[in-house]
N, C-alpha and C. Protein backbone atom coordinates (compact mmCIF):
# COMPACT_ATOMS: atom_id res chain seq x y z
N UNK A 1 -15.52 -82.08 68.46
CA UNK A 1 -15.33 -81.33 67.25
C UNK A 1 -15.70 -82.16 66.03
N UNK A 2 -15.47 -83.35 66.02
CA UNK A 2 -16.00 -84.28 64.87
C UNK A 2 -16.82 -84.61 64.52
N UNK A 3 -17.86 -84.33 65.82
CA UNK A 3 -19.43 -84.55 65.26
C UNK A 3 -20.15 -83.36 65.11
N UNK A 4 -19.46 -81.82 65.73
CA UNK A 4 -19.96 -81.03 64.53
C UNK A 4 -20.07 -81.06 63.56
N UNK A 5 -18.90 -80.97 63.08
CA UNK A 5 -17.80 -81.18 61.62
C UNK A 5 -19.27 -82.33 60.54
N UNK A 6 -19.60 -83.43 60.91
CA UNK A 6 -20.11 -84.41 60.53
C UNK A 6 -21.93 -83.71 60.33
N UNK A 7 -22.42 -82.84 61.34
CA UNK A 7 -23.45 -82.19 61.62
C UNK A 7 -23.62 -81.27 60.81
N UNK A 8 -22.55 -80.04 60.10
CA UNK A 8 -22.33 -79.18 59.44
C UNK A 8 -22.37 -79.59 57.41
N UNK A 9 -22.10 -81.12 57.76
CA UNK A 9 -21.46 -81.70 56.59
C UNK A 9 -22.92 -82.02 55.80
N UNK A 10 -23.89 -82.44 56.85
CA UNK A 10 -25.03 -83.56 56.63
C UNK A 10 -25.94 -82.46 55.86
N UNK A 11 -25.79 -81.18 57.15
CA UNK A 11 -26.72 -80.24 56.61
C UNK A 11 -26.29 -79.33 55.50
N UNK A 12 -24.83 -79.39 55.27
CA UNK A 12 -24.80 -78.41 53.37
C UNK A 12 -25.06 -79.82 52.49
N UNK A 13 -25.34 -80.97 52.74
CA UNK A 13 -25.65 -81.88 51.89
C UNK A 13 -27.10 -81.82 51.91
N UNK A 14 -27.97 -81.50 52.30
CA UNK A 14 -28.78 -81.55 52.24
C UNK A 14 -29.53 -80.17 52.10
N UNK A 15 -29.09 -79.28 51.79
CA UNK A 15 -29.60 -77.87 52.26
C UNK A 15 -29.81 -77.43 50.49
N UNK A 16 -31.07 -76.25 50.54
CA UNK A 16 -31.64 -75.97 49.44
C UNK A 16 -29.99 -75.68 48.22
N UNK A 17 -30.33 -74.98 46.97
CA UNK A 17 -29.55 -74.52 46.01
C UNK A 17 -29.16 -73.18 47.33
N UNK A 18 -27.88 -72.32 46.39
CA UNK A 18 -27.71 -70.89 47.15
C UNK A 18 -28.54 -70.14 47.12
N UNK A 19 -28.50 -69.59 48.18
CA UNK A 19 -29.81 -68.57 48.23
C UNK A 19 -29.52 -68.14 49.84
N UNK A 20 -30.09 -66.57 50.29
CA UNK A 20 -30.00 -66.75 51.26
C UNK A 20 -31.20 -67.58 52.18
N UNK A 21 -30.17 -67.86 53.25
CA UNK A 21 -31.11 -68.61 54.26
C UNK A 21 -31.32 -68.35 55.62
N UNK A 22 -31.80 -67.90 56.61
CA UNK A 22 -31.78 -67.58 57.61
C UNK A 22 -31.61 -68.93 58.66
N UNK A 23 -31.45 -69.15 59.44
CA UNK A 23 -31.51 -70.22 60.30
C UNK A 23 -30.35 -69.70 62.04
N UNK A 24 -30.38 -70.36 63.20
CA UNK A 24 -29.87 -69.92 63.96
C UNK A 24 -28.30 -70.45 63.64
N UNK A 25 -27.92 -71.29 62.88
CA UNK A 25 -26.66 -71.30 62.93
C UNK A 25 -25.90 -70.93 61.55
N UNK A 26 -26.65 -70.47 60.69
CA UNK A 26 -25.93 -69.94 59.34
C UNK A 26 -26.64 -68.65 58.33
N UNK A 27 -25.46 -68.27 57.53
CA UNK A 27 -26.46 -67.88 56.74
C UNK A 27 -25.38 -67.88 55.30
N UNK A 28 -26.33 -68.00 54.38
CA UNK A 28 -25.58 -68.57 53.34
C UNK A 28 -25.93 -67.62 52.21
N UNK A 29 -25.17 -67.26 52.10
CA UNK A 29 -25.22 -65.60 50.82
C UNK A 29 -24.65 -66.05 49.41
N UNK A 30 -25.43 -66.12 48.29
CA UNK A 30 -24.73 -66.41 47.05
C UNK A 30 -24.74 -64.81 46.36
N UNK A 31 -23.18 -64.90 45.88
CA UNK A 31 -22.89 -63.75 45.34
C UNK A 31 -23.16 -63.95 43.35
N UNK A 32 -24.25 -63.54 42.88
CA UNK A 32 -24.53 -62.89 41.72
C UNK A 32 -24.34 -62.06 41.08
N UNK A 33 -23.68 -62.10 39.91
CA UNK A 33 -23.25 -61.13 39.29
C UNK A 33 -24.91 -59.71 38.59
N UNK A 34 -24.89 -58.98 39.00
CA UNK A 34 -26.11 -58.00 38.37
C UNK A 34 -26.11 -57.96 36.58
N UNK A 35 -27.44 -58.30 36.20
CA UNK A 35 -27.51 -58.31 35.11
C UNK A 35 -28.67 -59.10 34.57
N UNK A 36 -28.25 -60.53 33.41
CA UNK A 36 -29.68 -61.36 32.81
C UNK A 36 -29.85 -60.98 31.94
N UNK A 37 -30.73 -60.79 31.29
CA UNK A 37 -30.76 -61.19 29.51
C UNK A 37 -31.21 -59.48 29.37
N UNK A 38 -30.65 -59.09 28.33
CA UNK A 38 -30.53 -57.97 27.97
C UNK A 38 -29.61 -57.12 28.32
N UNK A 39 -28.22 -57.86 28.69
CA UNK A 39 -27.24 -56.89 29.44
C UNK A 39 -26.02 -57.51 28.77
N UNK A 40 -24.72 -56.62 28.51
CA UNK A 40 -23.95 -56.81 28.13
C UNK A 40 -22.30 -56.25 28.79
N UNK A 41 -21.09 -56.40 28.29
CA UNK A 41 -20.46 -55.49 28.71
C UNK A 41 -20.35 -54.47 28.31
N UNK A 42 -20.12 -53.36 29.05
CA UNK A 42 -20.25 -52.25 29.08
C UNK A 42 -18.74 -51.67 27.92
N UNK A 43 -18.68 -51.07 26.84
CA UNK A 43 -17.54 -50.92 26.79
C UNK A 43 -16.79 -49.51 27.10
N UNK A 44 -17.60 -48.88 27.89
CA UNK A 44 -16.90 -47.31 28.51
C UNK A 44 -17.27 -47.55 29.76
N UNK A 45 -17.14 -48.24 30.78
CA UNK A 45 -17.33 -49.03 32.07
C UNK A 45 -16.46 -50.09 32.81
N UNK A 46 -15.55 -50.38 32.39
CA UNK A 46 -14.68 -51.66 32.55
C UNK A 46 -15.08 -53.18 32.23
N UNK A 47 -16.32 -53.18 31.32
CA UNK A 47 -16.62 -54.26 30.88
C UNK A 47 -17.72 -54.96 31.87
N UNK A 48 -17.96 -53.73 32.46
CA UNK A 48 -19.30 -54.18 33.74
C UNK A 48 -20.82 -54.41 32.91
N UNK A 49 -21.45 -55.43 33.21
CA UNK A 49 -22.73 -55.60 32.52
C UNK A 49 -23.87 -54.09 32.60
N UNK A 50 -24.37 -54.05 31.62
CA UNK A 50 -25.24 -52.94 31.99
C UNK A 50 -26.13 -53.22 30.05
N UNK A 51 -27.05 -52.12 29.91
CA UNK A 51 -28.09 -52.02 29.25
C UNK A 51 -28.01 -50.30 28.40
N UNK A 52 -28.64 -50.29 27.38
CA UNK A 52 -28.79 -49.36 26.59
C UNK A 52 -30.13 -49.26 26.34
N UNK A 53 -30.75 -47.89 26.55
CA UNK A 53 -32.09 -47.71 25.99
C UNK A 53 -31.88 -47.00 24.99
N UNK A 54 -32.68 -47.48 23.52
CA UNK A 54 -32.56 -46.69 22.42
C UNK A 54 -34.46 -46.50 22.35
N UNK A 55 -34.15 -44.69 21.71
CA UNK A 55 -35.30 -44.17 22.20
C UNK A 55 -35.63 -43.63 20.84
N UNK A 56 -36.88 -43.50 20.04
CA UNK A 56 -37.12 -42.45 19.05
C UNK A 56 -37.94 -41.30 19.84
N UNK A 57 -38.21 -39.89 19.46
CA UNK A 57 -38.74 -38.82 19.91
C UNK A 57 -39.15 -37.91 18.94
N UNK A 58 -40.53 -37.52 19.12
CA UNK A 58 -40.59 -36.39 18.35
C UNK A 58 -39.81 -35.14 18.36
N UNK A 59 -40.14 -34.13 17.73
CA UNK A 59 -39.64 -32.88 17.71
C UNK A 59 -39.64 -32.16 19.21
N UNK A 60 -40.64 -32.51 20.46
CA UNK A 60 -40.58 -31.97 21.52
C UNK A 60 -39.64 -32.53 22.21
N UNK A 61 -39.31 -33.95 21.99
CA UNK A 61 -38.84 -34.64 22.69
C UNK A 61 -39.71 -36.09 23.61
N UNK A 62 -41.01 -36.24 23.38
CA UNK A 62 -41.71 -37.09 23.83
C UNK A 62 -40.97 -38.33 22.97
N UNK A 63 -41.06 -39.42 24.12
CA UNK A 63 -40.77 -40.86 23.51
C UNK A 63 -41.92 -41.31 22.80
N UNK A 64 -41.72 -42.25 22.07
CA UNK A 64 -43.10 -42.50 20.91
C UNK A 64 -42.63 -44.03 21.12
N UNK A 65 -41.39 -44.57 21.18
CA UNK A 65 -41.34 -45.60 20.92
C UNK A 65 -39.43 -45.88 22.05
N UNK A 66 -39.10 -47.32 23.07
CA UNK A 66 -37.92 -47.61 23.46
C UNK A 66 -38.05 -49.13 23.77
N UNK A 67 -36.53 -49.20 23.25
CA UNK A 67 -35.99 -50.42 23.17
C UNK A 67 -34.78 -51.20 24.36
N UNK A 68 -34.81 -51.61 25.22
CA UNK A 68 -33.47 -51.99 26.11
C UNK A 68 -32.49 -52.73 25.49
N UNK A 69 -31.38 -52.69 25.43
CA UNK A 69 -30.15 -54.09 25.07
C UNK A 69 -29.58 -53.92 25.73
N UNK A 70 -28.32 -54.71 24.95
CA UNK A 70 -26.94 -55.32 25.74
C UNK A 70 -26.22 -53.57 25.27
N UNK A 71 -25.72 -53.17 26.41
CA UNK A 71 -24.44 -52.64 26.41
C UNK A 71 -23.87 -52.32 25.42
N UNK A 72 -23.41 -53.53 24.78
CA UNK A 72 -22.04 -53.97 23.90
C UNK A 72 -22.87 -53.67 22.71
N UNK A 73 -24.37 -54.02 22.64
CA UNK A 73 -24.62 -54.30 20.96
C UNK A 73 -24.68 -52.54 20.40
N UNK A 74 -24.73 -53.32 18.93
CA UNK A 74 -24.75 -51.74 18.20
C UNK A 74 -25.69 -51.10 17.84
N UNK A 75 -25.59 -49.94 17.22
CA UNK A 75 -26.87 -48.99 17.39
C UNK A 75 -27.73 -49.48 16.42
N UNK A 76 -26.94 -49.56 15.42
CA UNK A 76 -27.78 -49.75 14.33
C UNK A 76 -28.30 -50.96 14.04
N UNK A 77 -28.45 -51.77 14.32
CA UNK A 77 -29.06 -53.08 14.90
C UNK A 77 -30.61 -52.53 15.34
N UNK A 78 -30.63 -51.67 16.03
CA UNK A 78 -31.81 -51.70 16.48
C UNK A 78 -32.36 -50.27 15.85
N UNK A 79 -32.23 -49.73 14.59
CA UNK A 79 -32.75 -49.01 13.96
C UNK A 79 -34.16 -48.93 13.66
N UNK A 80 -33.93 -50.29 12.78
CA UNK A 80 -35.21 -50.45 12.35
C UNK A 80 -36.16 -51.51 12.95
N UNK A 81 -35.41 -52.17 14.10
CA UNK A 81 -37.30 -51.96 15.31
C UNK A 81 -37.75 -50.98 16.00
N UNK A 82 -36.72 -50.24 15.63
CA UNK A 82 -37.41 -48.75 16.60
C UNK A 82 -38.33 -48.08 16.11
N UNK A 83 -38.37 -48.21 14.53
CA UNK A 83 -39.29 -47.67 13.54
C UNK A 83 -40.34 -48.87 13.76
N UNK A 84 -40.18 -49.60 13.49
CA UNK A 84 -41.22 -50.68 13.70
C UNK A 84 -42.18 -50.40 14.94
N UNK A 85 -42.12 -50.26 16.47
CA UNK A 85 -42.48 -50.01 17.18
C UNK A 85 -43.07 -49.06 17.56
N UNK A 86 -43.21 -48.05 16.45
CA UNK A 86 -43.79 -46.48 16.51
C UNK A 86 -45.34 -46.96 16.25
N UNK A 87 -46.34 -46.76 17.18
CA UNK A 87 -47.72 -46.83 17.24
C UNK A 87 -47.92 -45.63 16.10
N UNK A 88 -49.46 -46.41 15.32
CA UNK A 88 -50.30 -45.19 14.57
C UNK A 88 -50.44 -44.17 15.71
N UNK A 89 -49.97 -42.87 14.56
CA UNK A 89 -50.79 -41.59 15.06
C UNK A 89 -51.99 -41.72 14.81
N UNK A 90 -53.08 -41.65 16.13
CA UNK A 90 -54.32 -40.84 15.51
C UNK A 90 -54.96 -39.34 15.18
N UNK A 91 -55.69 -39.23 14.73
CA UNK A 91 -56.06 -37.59 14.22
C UNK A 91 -56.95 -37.52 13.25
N UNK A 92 -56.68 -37.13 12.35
CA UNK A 92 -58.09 -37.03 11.56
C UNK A 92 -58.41 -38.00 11.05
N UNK A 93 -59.93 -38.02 10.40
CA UNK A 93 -60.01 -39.42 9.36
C UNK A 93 -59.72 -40.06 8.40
N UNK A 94 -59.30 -41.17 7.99
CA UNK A 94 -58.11 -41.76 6.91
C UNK A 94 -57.87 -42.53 7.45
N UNK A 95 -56.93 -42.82 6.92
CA UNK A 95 -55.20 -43.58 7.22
C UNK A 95 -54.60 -43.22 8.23
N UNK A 96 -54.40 -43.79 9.45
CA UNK A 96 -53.28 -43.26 10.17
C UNK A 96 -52.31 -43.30 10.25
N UNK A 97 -51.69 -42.28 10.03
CA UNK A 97 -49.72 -42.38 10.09
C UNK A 97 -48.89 -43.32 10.90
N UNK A 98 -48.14 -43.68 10.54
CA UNK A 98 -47.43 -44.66 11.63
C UNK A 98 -45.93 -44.31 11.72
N UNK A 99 -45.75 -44.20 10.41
CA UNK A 99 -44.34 -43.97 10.37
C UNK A 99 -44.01 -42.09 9.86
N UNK A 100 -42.72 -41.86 10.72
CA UNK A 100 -42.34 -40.45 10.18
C UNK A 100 -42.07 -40.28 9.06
N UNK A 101 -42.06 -39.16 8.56
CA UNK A 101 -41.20 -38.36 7.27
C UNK A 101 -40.11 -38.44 7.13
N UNK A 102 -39.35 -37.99 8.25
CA UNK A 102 -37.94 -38.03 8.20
C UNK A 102 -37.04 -38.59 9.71
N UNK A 103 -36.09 -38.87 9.24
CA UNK A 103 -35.24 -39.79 10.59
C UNK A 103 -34.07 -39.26 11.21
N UNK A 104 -33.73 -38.33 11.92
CA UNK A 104 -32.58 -37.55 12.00
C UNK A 104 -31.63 -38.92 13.17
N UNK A 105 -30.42 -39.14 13.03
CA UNK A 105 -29.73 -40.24 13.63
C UNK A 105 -28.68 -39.73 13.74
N UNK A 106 -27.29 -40.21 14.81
CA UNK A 106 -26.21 -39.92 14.81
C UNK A 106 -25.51 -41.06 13.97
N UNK A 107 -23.79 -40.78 14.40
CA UNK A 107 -22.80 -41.79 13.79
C UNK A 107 -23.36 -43.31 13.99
N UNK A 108 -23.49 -43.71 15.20
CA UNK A 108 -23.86 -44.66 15.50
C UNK A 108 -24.65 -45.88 14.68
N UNK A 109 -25.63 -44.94 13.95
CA UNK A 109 -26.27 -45.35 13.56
C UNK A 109 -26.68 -45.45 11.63
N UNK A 110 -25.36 -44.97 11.28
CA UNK A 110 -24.91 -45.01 10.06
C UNK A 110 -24.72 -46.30 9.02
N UNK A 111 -25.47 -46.97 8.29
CA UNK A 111 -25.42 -47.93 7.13
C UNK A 111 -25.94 -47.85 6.23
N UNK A 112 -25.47 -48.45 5.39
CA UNK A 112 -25.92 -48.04 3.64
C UNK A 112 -27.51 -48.76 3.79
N UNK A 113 -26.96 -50.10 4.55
CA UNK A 113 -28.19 -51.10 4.21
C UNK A 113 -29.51 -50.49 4.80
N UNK A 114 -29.74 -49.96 6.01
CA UNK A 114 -30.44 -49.79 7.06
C UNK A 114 -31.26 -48.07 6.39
N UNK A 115 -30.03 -46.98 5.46
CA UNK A 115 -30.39 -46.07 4.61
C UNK A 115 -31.76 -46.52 3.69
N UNK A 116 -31.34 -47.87 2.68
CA UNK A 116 -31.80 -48.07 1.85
C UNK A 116 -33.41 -48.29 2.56
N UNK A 117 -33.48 -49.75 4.07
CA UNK A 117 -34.59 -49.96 3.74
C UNK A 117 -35.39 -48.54 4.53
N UNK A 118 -34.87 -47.83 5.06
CA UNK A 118 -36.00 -46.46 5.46
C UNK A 118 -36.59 -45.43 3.86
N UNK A 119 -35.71 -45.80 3.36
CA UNK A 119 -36.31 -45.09 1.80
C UNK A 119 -37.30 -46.14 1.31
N UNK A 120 -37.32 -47.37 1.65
CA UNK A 120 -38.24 -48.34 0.60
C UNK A 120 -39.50 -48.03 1.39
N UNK A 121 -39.44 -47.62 2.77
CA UNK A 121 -40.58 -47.45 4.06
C UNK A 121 -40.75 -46.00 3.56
N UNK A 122 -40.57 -44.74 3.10
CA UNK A 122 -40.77 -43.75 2.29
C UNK A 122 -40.50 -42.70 3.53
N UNK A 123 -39.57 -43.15 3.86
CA UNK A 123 -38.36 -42.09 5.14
C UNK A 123 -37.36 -41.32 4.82
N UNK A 124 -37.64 -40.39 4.86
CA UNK A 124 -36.24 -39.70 4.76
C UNK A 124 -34.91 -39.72 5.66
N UNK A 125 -34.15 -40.84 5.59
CA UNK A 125 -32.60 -40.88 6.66
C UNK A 125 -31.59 -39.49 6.40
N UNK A 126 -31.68 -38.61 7.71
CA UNK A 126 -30.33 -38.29 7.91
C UNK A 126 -29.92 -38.54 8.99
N UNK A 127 -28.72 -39.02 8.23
CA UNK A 127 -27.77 -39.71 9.24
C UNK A 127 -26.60 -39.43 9.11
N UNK A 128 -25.69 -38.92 10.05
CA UNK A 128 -24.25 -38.22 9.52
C UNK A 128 -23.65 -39.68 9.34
N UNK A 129 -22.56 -39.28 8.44
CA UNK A 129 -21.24 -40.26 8.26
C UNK A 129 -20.52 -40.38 8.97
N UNK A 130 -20.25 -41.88 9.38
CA UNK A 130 -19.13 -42.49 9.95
C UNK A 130 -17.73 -41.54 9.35
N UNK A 131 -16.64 -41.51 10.32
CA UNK A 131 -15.14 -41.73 10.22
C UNK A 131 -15.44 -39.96 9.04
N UNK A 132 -16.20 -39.01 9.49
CA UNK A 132 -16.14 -37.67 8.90
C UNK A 132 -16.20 -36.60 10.76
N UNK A 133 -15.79 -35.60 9.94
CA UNK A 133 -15.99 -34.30 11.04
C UNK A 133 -16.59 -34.28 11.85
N UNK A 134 -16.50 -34.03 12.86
CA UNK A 134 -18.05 -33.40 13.30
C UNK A 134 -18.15 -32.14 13.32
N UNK A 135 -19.67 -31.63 13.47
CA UNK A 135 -20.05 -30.29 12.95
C UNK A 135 -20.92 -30.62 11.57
N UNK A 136 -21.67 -31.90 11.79
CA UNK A 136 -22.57 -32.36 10.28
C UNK A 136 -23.75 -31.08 10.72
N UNK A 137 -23.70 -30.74 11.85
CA UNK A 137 -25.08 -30.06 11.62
C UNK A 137 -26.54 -30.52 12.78
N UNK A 138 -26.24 -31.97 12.95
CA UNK A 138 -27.34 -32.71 13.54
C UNK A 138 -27.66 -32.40 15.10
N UNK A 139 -26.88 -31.75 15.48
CA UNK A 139 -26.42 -31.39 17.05
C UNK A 139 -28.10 -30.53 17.05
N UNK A 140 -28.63 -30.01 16.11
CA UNK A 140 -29.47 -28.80 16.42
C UNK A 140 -30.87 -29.71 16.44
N UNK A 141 -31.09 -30.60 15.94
CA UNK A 141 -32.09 -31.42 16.27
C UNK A 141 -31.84 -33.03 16.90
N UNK A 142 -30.59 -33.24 17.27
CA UNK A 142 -30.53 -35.03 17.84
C UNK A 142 -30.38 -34.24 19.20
N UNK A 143 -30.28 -32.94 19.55
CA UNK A 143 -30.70 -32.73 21.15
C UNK A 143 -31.94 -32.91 22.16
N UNK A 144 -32.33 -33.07 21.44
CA UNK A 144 -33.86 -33.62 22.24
C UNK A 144 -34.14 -34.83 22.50
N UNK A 145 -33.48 -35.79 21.87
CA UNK A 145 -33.39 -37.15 22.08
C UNK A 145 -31.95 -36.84 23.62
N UNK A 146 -31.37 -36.86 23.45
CA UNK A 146 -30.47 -36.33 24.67
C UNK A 146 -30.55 -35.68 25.79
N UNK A 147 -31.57 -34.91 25.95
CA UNK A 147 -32.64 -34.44 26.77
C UNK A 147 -33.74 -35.19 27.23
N UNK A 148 -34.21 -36.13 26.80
CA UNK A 148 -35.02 -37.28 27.00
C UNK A 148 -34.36 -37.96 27.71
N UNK A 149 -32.91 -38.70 26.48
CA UNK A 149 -32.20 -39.41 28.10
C UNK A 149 -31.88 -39.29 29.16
N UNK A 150 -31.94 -37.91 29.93
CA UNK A 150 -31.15 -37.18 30.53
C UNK A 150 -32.49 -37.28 31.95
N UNK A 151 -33.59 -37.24 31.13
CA UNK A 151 -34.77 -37.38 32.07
C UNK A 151 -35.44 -38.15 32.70
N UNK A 152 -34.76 -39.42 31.46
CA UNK A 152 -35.00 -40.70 32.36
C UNK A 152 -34.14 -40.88 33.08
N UNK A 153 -33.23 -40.79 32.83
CA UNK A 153 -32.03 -40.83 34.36
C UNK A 153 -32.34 -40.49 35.48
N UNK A 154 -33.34 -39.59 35.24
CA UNK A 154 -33.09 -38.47 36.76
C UNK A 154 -34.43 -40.24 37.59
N UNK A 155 -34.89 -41.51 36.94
CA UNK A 155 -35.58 -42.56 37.71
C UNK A 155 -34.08 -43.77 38.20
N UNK A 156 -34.11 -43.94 39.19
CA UNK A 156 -33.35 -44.38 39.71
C UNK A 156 -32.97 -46.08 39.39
N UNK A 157 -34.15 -45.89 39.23
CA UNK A 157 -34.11 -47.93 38.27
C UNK A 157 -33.69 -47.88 37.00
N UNK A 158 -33.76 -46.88 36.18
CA UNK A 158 -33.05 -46.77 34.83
C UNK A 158 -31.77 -45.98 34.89
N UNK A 159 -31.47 -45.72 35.99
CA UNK A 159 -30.28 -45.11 35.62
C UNK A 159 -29.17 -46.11 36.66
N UNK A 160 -29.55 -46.82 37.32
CA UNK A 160 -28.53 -48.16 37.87
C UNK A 160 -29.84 -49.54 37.50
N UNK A 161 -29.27 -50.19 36.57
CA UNK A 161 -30.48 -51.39 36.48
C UNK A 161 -29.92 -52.25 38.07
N UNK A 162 -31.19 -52.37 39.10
CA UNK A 162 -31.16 -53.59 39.46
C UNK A 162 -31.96 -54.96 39.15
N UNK A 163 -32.29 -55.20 37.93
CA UNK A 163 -34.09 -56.04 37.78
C UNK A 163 -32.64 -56.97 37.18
N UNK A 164 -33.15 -58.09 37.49
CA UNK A 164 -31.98 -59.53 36.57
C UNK A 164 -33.37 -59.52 35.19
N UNK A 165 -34.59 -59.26 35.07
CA UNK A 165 -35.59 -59.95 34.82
C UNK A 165 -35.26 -58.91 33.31
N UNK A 166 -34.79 -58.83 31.78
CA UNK A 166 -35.45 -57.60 31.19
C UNK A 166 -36.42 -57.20 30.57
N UNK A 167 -37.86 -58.51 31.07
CA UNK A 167 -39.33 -57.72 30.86
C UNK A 167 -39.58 -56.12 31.83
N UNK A 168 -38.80 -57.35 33.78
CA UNK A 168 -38.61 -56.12 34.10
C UNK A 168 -38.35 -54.81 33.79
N UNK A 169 -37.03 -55.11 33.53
CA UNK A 169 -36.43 -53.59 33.17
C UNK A 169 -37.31 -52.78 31.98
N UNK A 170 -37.74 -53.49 30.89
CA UNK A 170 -38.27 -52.96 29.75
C UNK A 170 -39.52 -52.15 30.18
N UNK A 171 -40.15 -52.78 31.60
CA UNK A 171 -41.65 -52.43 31.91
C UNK A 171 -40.96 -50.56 32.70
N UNK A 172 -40.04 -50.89 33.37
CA UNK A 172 -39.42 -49.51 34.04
C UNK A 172 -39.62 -48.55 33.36
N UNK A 173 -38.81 -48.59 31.96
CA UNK A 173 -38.39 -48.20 30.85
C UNK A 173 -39.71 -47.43 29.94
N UNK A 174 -40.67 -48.13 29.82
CA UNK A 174 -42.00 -47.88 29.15
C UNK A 174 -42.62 -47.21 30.36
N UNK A 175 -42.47 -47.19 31.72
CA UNK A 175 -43.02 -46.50 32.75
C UNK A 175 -42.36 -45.35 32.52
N UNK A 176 -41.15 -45.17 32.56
CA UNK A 176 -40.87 -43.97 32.71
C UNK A 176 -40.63 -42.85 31.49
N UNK A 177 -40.89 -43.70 29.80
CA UNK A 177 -41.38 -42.85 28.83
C UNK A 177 -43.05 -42.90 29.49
N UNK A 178 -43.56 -42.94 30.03
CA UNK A 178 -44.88 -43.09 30.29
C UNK A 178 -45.25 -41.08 31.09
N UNK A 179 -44.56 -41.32 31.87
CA UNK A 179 -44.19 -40.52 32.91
C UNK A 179 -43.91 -38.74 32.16
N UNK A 180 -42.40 -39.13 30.94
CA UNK A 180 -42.16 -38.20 30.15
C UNK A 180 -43.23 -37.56 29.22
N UNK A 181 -44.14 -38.36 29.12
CA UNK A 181 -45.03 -38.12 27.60
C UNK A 181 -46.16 -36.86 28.64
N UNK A 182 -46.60 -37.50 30.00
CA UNK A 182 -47.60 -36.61 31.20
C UNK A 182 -46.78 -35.74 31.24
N UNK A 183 -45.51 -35.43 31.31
CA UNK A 183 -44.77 -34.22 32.13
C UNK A 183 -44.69 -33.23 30.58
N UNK A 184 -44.87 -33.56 29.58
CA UNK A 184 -44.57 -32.91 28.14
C UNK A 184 -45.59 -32.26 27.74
């Protein structure tokens, strides 16, 4: 028994990082938590890591432009790269549009500061108010963005992330607004 013991000892001293390993006398399973950069806790989840896609959409509902984060972070944080990330429209000759007219947003996404700079970008923000009613009204056009999400879900990699990687996940993500824009 002692020179197993001594045999067993030599070889986890010497044996790769965790990982699994196959071999006839072991196998060595490291347990990882799911997640990696772009994931946070969840806070309507039990604090389980997971990801948020924030999406802009036209009036049909096609994605134009999505962003992945953490879970935890806030909406409005990522307001204005979402505007940023909106490719020129092309169409006639000129100037091509890049940015919308107007910005319809929920609570979430409510700040004075984030108001101001979409007006200096020559946007029109509506955005209901924090800590008021609901029944602002917005329900009749922020449904299509909600319908979008609803469609990426129905891809199985965005609707449970397994990628640790979040170029990965981001590439899913842009695949499957890819997918929405053909089916629209």
């Amino acid at each position: 028994m002692g020179s197993l013991a001594r045999v067993a000892a030599r070889e986890a001293a010497s044996s790769r990082p965790n990982r699994l390993l196959a071999s006839r006398r072991r196998f060595i399973i490291d347990s990882r938590r799911w997640g990696g950069p772009k994931t946070g806790p969840s806070p309507t989840d039990r604090a389980r890591p997971g990801s948020k896609h924030h999406i802009v959409t036209d009036a049909n509902g096609t994605p134009h432009a999505a962003i992945p984060t953490g879970a935890n972070g806030n909406d409005v944080t990522q307001l204005l790269p979402l505007i940023d990330a909106i490719p020129p429209i092309r169409g006639l000759r000129g100037h091509p549009l890049s940015r919308p007219r107007v910005v319809y947003a929920d609570r979430g996404d409510d700040s004075e500061r984030h108001r101001r700079a979409l007006r200096d970008r020559g946007i029109e923000p509506v955005i209901a108010k924090r800590r008021t009613e609901h029944g602002s009204g917005l329900g009749k056009y922020c449904w299509v963005v909600e319908r979008t999400h609803a469609w990426l879900l129905h891809f199985r990699r965005l609707r449970i992330r397994f990628e640790r990687r979040a170029d990965i996940h981001g590439a899913f993500l842009k695949l499957g607004c890819c997918l929405i824009c053909w089916n629209t």
